[in-house]
Protein backbone atom coordinates (compact mmCIF):
# COMPACT_ATOMS: atom_id res chain seq x y z
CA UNK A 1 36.70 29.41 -19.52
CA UNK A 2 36.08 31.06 -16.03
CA UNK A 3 37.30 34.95 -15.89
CA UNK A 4 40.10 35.97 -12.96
CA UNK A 5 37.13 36.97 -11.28
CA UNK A 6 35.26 33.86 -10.44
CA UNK A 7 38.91 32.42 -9.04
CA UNK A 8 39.11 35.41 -6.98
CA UNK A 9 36.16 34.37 -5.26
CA UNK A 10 36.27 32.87 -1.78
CA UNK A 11 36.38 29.04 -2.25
CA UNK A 12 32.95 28.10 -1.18
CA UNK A 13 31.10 30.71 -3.19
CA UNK A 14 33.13 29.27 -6.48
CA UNK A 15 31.76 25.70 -4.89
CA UNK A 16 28.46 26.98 -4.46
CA UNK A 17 28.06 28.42 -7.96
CA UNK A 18 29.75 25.41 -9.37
CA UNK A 19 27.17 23.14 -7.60
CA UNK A 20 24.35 24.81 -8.64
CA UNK A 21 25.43 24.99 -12.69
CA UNK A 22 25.74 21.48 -11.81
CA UNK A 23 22.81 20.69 -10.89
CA UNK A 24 20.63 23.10 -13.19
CA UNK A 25 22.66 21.32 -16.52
CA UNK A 26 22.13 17.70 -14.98
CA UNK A 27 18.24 18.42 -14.71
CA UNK A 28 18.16 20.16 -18.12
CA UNK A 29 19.50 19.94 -21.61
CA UNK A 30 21.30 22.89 -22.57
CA UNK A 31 18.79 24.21 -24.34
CA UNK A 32 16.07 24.34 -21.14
CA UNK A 33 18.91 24.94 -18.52
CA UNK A 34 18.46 28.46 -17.11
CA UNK A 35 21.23 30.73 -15.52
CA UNK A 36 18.30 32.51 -14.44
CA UNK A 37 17.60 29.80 -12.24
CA UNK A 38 21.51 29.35 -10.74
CA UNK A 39 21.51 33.02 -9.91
CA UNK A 40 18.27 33.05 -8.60
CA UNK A 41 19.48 29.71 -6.41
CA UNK A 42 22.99 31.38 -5.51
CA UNK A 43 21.75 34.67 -4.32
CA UNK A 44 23.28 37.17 -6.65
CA UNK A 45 22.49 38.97 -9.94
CA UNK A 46 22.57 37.73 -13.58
CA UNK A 47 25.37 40.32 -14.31
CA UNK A 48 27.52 38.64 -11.70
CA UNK A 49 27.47 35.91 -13.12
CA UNK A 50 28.83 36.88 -16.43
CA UNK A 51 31.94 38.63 -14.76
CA UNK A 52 32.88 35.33 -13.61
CA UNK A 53 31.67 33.38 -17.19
CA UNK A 54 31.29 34.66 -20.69
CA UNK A 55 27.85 33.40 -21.19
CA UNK A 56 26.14 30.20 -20.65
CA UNK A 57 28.18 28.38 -23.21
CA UNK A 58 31.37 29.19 -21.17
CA UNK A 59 30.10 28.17 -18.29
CA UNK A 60 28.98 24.95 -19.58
CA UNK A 61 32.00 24.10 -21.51
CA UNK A 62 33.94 24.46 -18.36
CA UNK A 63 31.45 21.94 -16.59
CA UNK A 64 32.91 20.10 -19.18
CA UNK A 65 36.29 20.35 -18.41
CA UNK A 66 35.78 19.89 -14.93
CA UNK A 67 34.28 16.75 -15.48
CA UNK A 68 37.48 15.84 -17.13
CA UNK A 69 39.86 16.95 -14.35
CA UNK A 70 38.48 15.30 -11.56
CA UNK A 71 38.22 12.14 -13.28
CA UNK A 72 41.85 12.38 -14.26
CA UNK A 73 42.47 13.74 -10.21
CA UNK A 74 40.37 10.42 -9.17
CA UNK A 75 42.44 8.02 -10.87
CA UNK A 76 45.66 9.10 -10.23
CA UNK A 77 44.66 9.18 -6.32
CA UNK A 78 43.53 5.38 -7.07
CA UNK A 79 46.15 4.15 -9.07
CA UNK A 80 46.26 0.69 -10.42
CA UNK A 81 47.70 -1.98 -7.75
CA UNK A 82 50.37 -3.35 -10.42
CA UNK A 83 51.17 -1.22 -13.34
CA UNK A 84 52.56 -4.12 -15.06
CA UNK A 85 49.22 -5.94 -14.90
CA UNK A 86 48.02 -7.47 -17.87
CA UNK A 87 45.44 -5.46 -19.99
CA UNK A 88 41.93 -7.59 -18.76
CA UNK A 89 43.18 -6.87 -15.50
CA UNK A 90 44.31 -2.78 -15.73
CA UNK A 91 40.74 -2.76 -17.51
CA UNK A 92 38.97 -4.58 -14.27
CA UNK A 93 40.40 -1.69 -12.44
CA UNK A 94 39.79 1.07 -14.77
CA UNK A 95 35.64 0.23 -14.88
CA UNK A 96 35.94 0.23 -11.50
CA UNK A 97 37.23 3.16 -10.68
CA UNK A 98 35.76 4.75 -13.25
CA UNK A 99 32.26 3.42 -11.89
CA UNK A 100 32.87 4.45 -8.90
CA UNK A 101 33.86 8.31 -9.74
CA UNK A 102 30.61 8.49 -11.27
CA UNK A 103 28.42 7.06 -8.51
CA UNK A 104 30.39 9.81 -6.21
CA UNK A 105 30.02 12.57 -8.51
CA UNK A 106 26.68 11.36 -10.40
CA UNK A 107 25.15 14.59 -11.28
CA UNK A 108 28.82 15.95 -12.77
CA UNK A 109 28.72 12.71 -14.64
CA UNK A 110 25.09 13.26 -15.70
CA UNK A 111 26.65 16.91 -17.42
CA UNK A 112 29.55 15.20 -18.82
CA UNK A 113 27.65 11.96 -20.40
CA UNK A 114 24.98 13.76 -21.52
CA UNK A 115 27.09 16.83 -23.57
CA UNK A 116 28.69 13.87 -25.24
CA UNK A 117 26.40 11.74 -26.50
CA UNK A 118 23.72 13.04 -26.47
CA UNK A 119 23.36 17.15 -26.20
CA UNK A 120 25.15 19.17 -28.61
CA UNK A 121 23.50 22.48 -28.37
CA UNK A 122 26.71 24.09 -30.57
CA UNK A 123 29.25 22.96 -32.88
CA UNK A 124 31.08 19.91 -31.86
CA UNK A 125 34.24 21.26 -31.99
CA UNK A 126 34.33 20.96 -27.99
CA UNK A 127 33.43 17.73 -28.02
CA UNK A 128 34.96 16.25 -30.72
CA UNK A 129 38.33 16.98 -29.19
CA UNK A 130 37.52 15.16 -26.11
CA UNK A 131 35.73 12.04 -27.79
CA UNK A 132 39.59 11.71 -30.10
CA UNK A 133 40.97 11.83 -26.74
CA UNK A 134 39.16 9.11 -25.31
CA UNK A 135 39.84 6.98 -28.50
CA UNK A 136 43.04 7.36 -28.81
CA UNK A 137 43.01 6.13 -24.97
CA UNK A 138 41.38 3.35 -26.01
CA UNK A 139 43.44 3.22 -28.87
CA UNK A 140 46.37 3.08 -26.88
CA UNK A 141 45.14 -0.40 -24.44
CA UNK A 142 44.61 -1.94 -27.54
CA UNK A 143 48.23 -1.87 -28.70
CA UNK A 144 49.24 -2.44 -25.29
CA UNK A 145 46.73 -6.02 -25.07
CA UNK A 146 48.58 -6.64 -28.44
CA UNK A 147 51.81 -6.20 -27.38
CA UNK A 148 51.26 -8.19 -24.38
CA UNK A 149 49.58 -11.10 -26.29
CA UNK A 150 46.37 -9.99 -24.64
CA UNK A 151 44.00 -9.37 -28.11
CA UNK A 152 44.43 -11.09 -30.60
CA UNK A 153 46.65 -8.63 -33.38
CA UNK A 154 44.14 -9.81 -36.37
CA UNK A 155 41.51 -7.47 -34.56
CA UNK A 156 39.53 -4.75 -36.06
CA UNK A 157 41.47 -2.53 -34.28
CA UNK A 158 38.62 0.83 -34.55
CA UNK A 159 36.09 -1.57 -33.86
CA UNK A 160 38.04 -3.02 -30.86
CA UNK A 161 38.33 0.84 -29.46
CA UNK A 162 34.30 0.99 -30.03
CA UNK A 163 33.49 -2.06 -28.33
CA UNK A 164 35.61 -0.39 -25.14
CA UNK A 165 34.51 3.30 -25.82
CA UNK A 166 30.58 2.13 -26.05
CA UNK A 167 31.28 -0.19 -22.71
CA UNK A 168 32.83 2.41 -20.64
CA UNK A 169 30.62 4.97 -21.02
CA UNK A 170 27.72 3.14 -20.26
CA UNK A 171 28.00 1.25 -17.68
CA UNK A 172 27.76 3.57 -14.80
CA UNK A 173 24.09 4.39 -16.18
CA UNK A 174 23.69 1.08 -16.64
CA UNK A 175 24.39 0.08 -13.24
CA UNK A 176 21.77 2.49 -12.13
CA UNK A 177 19.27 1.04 -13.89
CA UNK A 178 19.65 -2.65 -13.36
CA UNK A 179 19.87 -1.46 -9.84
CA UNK A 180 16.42 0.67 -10.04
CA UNK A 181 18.80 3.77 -8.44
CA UNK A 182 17.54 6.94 -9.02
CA UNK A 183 20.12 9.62 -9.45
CA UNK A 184 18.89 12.70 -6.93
CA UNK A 185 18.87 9.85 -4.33
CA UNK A 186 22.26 8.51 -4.82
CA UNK A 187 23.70 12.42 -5.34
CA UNK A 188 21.68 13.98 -2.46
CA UNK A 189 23.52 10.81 -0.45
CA UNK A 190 20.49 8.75 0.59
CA UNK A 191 21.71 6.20 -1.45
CA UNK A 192 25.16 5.11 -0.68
CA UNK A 193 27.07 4.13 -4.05
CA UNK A 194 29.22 1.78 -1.98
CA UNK A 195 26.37 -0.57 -1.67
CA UNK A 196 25.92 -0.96 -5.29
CA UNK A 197 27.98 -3.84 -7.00
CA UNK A 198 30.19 -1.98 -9.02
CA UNK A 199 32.67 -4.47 -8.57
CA UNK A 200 31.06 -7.57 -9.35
CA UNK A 201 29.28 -6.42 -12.31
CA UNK A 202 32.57 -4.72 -13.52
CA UNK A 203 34.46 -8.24 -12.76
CA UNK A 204 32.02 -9.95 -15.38
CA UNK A 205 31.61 -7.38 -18.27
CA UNK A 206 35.41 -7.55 -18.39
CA UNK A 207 35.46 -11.19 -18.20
CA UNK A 208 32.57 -10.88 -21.35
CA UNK A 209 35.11 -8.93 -23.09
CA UNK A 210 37.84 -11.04 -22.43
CA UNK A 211 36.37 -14.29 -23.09
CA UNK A 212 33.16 -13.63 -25.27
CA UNK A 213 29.67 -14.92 -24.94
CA UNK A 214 30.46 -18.37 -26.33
CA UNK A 215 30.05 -21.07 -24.10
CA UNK A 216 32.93 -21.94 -21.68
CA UNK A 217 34.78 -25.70 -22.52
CA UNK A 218 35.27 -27.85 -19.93
């Protein structure tokens, strides 16, 4: 995690280093990422930057973290409209809001998707922590549907919290794609994420979950 020293930094030169690991570990695997290439783009010397971060790993793993926080900040500034709603619907609002962090923040989502699933330069010790987090979330609005009379209470309940842990994390890239969005656009802003149909797409995977792919009865 950062040193006292990169918090006693003025706030826009934290931003500005911040935005530029950002960007350098969305480009590039962890592996090809290059702090030589941050410093270079932040106007001060490789030794700086390790009196603010232990090494690369450090700085990375607290990419990760951030990820994490401003998520959690997000939500809680977007809070569900009821929070007695049934489960379909707190979901509804959940891949929502969740899309629509994301699309704002789609190169810190980039880091955060990508250190998950599919980089793990180091052990997963990290990571593993954060993937039981998000099933025991998931975990969690399972019981919840149960107790509500929501799911069914015969389910596979670990296959239940993959079905929601594989659906989640996909679907903002998934959005991008069906929408042929490409990722520097919609981050450098000349793509507005507003425009995309987050919420109509979201509305129907939801209703796929709820109601399943059979056909309806009439």
């Amino acid at each position: 995690m950062p040193k006292a020293t990169f918090f006693n930094l003025p706030e826009d030169k934290r931003r500005q280093i911040l935005d530029l690991a950002i960007e350098e570990f969305a480009a590039h695997d962890y592996k090809n990422a290059s702090i030589s290439n941050i410093v270079a783009r932040a106007g001060i010397a490789k030794g700086s930057l390790y009196q603010y971060f232990e090494d690369k790993r450090d700085l990375y793993l607290y990419l990760i973290q951030l990820a994490g926080e401003e998520k959690k900040q997000f939500l809680a500034q977007n809070p569900p409209p009821d929070p007695g709603m049934n489960l379909f619907d707190f979901l509804r609002w959940l891949m929502r809001e969740g899309a629509h962090f994301e699309l704002s923040n789609p190169l810190l989502a980039r880091v955060a998707y990508r250190a998950l699933f599919s980089d793990r330069p180091f052990d997963d010790e990290p990571f593993a922590g954060l993937k039981k987090l998000a099933q025991n979330y998931y975990a969690g609005l399972i019981e919840m549907g149960i107790a509500q009379g929501s799911i069914d209470p015969g389910v596979d309940r670990g296959l239940a919290v993959f079905v929601l842990s594989a659906t989640f994390s996909e679907f903002g890239r998934y959005l991008l794609e069906r929408e042929a969005v490409d990722i520097e656009k919609l981050a450098s802003g000349e793509v507005n994420y507003q425009t995309l149909p987050v919420t109509e797409l979201a509305d129907q995977l939801i209703d796929i979950l709820q109601r399943g792919l059979a056909p309806r009865s009439n």
